[in-house]
C-alpha atoms as a PDB file:
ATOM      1  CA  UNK A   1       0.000   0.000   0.000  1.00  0.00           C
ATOM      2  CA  UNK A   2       2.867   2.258   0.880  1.00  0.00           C
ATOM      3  CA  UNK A   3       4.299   1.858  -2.718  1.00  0.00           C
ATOM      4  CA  UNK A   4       0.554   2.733  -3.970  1.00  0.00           C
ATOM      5  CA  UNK A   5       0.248   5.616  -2.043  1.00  0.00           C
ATOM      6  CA  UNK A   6       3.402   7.373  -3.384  1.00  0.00           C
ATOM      7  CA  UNK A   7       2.861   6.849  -6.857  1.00  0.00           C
ATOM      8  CA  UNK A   8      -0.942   8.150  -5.895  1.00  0.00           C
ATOM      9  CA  UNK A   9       1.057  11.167  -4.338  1.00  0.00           C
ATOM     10  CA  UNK A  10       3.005  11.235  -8.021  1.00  0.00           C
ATOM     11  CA  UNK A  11       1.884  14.613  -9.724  1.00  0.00           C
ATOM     12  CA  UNK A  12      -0.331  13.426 -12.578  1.00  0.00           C
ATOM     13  CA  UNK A  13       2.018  14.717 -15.142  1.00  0.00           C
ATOM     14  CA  UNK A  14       5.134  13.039 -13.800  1.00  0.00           C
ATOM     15  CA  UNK A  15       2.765   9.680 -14.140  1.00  0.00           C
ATOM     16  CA  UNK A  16       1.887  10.543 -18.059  1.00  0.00           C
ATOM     17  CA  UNK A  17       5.713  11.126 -18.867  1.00  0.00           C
ATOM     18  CA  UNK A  18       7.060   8.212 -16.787  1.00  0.00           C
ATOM     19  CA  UNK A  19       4.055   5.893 -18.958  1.00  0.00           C
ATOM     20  CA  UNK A  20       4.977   7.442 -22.068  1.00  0.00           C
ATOM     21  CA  UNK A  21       8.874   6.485 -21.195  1.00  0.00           C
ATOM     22  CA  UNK A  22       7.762   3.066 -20.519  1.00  0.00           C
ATOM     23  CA  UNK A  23       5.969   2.756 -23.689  1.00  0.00           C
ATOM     24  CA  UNK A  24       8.920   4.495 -25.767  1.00  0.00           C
ATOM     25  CA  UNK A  25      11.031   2.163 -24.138  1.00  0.00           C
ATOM     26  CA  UNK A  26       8.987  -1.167 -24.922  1.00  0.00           C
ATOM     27  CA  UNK A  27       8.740   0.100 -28.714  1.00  0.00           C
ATOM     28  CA  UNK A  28      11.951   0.161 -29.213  1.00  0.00           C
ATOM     29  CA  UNK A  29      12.939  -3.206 -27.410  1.00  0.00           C
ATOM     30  CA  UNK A  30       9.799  -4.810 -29.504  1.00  0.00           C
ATOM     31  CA  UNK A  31      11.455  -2.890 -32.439  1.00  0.00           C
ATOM     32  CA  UNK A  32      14.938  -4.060 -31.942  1.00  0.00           C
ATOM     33  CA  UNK A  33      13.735  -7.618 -31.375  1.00  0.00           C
ATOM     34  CA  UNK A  34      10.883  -7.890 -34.224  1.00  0.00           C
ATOM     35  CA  UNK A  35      12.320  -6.046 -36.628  1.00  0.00           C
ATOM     36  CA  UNK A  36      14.806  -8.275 -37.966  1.00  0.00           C
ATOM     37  CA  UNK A  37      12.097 -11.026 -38.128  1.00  0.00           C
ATOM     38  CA  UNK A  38      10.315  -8.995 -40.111  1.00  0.00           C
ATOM     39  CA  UNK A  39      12.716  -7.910 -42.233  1.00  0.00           C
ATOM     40  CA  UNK A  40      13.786 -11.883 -42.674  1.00  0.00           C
ATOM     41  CA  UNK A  41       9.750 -12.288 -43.203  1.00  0.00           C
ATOM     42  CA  UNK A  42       9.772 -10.241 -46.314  1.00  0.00           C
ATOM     43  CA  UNK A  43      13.061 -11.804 -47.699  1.00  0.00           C
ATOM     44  CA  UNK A  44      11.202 -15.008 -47.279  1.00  0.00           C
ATOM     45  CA  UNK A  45       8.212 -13.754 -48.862  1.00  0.00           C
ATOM     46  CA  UNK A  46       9.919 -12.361 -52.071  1.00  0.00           C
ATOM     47  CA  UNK A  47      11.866 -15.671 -52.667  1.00  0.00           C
ATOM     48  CA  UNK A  48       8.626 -17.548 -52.409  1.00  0.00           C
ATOM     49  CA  UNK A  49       7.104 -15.028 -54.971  1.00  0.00           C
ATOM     50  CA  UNK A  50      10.292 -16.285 -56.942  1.00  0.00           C
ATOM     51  CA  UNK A  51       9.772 -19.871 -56.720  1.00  0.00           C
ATOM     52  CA  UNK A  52       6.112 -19.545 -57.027  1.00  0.00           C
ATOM     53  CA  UNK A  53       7.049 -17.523 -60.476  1.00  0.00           C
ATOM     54  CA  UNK A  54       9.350 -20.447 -61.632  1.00  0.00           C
ATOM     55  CA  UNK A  55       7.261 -23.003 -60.808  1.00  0.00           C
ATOM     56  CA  UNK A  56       4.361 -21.490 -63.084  1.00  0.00           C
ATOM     57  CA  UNK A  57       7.195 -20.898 -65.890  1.00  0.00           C
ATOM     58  CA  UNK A  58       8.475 -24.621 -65.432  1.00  0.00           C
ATOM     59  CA  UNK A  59       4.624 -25.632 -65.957  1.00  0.00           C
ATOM     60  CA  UNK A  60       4.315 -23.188 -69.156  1.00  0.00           C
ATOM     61  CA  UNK A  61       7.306 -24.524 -70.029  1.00  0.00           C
ATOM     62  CA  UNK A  62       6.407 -28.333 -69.676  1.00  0.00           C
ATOM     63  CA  UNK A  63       3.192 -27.672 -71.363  1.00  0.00           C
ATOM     64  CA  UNK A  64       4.896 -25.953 -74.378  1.00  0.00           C
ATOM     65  CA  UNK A  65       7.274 -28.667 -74.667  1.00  0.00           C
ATOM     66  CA  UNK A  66       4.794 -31.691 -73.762  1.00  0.00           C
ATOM     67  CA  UNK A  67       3.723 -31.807 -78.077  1.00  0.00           C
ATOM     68  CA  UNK A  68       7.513 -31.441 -79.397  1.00  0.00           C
ATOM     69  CA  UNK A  69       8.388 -34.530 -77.043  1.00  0.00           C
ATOM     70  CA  UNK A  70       5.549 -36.780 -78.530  1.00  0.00           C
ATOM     71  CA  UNK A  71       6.975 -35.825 -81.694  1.00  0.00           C
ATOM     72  CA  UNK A  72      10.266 -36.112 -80.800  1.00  0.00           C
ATOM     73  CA  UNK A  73       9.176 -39.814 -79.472  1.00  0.00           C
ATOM     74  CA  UNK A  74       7.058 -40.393 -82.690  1.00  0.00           C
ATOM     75  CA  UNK A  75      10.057 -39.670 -84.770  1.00  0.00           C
ATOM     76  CA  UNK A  76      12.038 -41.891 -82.986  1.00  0.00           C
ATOM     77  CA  UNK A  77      10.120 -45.205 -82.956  1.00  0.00           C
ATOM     78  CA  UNK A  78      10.149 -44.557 -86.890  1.00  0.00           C
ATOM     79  CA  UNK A  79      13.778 -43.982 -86.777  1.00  0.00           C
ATOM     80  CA  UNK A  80      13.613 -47.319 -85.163  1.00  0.00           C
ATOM     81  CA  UNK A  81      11.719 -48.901 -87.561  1.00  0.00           C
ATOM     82  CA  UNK A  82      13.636 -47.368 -90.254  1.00  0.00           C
ATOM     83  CA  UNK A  83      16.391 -48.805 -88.856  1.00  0.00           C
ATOM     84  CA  UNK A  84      15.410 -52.421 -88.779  1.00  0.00           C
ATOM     85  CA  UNK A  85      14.709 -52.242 -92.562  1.00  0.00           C
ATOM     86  CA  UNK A  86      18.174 -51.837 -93.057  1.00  0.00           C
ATOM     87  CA  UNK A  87      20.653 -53.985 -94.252  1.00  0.00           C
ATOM     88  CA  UNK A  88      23.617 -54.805 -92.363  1.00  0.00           C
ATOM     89  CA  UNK A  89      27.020 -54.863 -93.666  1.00  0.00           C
ATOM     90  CA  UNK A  90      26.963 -58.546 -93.659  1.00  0.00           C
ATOM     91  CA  UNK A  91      23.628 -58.670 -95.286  1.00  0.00           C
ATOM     92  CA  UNK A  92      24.452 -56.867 -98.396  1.00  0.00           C
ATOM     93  CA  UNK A  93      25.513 -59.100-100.589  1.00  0.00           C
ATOM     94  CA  UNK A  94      22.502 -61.519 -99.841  1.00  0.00           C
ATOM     95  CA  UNK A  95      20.824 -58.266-100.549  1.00  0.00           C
ATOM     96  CA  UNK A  96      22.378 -57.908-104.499  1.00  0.00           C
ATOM     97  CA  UNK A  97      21.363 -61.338-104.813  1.00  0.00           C
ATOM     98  CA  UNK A  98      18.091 -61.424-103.696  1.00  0.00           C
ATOM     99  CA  UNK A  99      17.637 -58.330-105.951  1.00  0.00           C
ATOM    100  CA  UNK A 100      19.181 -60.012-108.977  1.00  0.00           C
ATOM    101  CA  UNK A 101      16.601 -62.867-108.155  1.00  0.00           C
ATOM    102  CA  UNK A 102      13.626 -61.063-108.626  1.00  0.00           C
ATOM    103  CA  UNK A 103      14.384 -59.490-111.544  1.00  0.00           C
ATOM    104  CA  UNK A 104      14.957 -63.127-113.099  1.00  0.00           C
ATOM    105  CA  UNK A 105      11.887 -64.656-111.165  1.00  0.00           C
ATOM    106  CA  UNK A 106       9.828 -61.375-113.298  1.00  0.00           C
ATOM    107  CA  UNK A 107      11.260 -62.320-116.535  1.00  0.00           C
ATOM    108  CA  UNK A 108      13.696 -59.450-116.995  1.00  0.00           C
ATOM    109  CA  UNK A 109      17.066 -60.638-118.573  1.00  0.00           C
ATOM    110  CA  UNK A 110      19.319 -58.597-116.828  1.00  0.00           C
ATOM    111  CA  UNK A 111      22.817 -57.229-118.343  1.00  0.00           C
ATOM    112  CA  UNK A 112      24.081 -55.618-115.648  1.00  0.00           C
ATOM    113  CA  UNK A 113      24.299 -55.778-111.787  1.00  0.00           C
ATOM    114  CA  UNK A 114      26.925 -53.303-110.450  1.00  0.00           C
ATOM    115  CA  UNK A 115      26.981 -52.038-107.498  1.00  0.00           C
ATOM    116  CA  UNK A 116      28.744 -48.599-107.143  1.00  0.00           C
ATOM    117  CA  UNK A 117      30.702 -46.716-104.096  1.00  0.00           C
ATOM    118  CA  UNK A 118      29.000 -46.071-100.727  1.00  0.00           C
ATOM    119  CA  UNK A 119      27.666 -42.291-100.223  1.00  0.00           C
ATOM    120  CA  UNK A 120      27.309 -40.975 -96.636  1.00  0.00           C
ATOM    121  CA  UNK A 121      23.908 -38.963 -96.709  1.00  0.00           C
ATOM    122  CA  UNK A 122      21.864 -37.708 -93.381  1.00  0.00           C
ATOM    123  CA  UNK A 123      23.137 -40.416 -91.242  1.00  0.00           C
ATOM    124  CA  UNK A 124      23.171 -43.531 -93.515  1.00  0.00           C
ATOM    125  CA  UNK A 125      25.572 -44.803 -96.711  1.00  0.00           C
ATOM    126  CA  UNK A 126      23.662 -44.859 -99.447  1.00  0.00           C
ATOM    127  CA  UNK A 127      24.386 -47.834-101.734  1.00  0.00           C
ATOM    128  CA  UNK A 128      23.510 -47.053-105.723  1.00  0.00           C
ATOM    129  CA  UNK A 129      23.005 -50.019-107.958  1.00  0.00           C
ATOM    130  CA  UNK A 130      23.472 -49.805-111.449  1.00  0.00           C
ATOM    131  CA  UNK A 131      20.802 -52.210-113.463  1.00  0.00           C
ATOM    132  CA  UNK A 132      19.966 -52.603-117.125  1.00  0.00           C
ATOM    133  CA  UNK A 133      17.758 -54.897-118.420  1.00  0.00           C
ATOM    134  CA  UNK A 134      15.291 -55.789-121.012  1.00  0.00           C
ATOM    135  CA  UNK A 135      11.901 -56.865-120.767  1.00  0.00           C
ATOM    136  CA  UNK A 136       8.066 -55.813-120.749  1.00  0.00           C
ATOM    137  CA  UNK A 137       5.986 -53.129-119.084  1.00  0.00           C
ATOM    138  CA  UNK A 138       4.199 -56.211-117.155  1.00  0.00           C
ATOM    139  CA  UNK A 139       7.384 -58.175-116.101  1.00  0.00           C
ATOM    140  CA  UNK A 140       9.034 -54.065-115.097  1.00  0.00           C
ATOM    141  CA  UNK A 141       5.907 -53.846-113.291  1.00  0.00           C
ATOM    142  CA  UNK A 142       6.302 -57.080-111.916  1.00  0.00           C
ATOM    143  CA  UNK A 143       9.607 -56.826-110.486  1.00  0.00           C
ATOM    144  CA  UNK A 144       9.181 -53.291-109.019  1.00  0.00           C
ATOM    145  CA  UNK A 145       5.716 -54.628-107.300  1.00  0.00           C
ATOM    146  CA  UNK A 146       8.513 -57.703-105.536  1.00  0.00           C
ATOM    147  CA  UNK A 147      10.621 -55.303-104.867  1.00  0.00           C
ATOM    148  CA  UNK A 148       8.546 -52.785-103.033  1.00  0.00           C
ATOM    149  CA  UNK A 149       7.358 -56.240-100.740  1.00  0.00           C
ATOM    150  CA  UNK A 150      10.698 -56.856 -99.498  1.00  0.00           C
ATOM    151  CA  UNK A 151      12.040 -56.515 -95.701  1.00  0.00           C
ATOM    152  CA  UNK A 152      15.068 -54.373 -96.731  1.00  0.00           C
ATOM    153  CA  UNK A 153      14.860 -50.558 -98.157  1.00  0.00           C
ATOM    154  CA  UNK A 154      15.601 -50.665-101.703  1.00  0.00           C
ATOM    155  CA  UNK A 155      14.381 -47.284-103.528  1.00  0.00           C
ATOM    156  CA  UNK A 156      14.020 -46.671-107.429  1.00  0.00           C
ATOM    157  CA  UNK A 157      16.163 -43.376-108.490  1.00  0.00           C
ATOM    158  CA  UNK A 158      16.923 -43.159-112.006  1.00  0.00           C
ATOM    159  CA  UNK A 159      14.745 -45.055-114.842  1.00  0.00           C
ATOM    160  CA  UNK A 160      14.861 -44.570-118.187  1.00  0.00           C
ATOM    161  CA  UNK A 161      13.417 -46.913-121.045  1.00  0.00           C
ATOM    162  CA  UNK A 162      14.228 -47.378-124.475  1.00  0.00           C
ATOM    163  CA  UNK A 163      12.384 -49.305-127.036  1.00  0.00           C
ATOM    164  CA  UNK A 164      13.908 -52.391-129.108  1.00  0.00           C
ATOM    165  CA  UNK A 165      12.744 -53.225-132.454  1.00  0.00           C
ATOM    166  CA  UNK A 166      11.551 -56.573-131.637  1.00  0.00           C
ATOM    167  CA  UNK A 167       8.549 -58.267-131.999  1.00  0.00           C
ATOM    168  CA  UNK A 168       8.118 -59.012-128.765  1.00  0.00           C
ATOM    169  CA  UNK A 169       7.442 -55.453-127.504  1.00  0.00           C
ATOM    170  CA  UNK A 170      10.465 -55.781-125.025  1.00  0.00           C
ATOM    171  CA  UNK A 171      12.625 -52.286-124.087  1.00  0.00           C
ATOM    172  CA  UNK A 172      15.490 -52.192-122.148  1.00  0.00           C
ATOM    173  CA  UNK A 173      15.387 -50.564-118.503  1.00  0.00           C
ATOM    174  CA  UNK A 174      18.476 -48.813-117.298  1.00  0.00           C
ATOM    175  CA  UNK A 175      17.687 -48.036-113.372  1.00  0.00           C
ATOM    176  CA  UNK A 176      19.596 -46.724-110.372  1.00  0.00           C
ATOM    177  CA  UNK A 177      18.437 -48.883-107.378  1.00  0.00           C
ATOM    178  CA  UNK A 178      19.538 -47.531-103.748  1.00  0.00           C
ATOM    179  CA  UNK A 179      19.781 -49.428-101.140  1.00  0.00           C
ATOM    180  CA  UNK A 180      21.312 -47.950 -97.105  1.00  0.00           C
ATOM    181  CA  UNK A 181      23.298 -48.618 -94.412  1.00  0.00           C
ATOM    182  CA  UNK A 182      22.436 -46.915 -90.678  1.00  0.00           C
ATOM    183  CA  UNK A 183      25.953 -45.287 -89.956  1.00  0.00           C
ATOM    184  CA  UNK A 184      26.286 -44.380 -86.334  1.00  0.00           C
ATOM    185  CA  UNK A 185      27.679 -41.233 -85.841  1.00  0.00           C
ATOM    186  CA  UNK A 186      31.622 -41.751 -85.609  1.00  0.00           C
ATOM    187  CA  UNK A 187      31.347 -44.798 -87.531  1.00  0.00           C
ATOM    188  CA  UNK A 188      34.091 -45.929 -90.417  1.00  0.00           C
ATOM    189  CA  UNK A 189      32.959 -45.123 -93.493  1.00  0.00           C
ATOM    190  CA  UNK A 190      31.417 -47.916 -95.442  1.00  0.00           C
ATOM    191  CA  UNK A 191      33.956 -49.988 -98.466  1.00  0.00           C
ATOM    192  CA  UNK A 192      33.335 -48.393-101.982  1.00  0.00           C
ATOM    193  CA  UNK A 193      30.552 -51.176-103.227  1.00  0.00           C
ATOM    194  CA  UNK A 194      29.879 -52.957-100.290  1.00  0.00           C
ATOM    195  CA  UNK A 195      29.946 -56.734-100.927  1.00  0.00           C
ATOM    196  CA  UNK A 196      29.817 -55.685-104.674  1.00  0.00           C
ATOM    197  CA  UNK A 197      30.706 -58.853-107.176  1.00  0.00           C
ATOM    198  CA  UNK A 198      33.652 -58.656-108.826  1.00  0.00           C
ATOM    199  CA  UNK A 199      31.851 -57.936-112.629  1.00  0.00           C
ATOM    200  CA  UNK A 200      28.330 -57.407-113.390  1.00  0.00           C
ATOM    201  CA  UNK A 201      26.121 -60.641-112.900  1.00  0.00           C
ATOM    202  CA  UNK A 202      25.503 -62.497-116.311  1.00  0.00           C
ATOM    203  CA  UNK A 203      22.165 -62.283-118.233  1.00  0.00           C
ATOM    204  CA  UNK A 204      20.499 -65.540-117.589  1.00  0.00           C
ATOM    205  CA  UNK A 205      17.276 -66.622-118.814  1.00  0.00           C
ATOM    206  CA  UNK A 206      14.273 -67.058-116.412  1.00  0.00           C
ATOM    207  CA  UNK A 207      13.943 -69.712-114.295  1.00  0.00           C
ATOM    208  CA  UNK A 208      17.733 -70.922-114.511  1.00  0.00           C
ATOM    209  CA  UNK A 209      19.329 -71.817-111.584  1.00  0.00           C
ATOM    210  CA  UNK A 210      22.021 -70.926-109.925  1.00  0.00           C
END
């Protein structure tokens, strides 16, 4: 009570000033102590802003990209199939065969088989083969329809006819055939005509055998 009574005896004014010390005082000890937790609050605050901005970018980002991927994975698997209608390097020469075959099995008489000099295009070696031979339209058509069914790429690039004054109606044919070789990158380049016979294959009549 004694301690009561003598702030009650306290002239009011000296109470206001000594409250409004207190209160300065308590300001700037709450100042001093909150605000570097405030100033750490708004640090925190703009750097999850930041993320929160990169995170919507990545999205965009992802969503932008999500079409060029299923392309990019499109283009692929037919890369991969691509690839597994290619010949190997060991498989070429069964290749020339095979092709020599069919034009024989179609009734072409072929003249020449030759096989020229491996050319490195987009990737692959592209093999050109040299062909002349005579026959009809139908047994032309014939042996381009067997060719388009087999498992190996072979593509038709030059073809040129010419009529012969026969009485059978035949023409001769003289055609670039291309064939290709998957080269991975850093590979050796391919031999100049790959598994190529030593002279162009000998006309033989249709249904000979070998």
């Amino acid at each position: 009570m004694a301690f009561g009574d003598s702030i009650a005896n306290v002239p009011r004014t000296q109470r206001i000033v000594a409250a409004v010390l207190v209160l300065v005082i308590v300001a700037a000890i709450g100042y001093f102590l909150i605000s570097p937790r405030l100033a750490e609050r708004e640090v925190l605050r703009q750097r999850n802003d930041a993320l929160q901005a990169e995170v919507v970018k990545a999205r965009a980002d992802e969503a932008n990209l999500r079409p060029f991927r299923l392309q990019a994975d499109a283009l692929r698997r037919r890369l991969e199939t691509a690839k597994g209608r290619l010949p190997s390097e060991r498989e070429i020469p069964a290749l020339y065969r095979q092709i020599s075959d069919l034009a024989f099995q179609s009734g072409l008489l072929v003249a020449l088989f030759a096989p020229k000099a491996a050319e490195d295009k987009d990737g692959v070696a592209e093999i050109p083969i040299s062909v002349a031979a005579e026959g009809t339209y139908h047994q032309l058509g014939a042996f381009f329809s067997r060719l388009g069914r087999i498992a190996r790429i072979v593509n038709l690039g030059d073809f040129r006819l010419a009529g012969i004054d026969r009485p059978t109606g035949t023409m001769r044919a003289d055609l670039t055939l291309a064939t290709y070789l998957f080269r991975p990158e850093g590979a050796a380049a391919a031999p100049p005509a790959l598994g190529a016979p030593a002279s162009p294959a000998p006309a033989r009549p249709p249904g000979a055998t070998r």
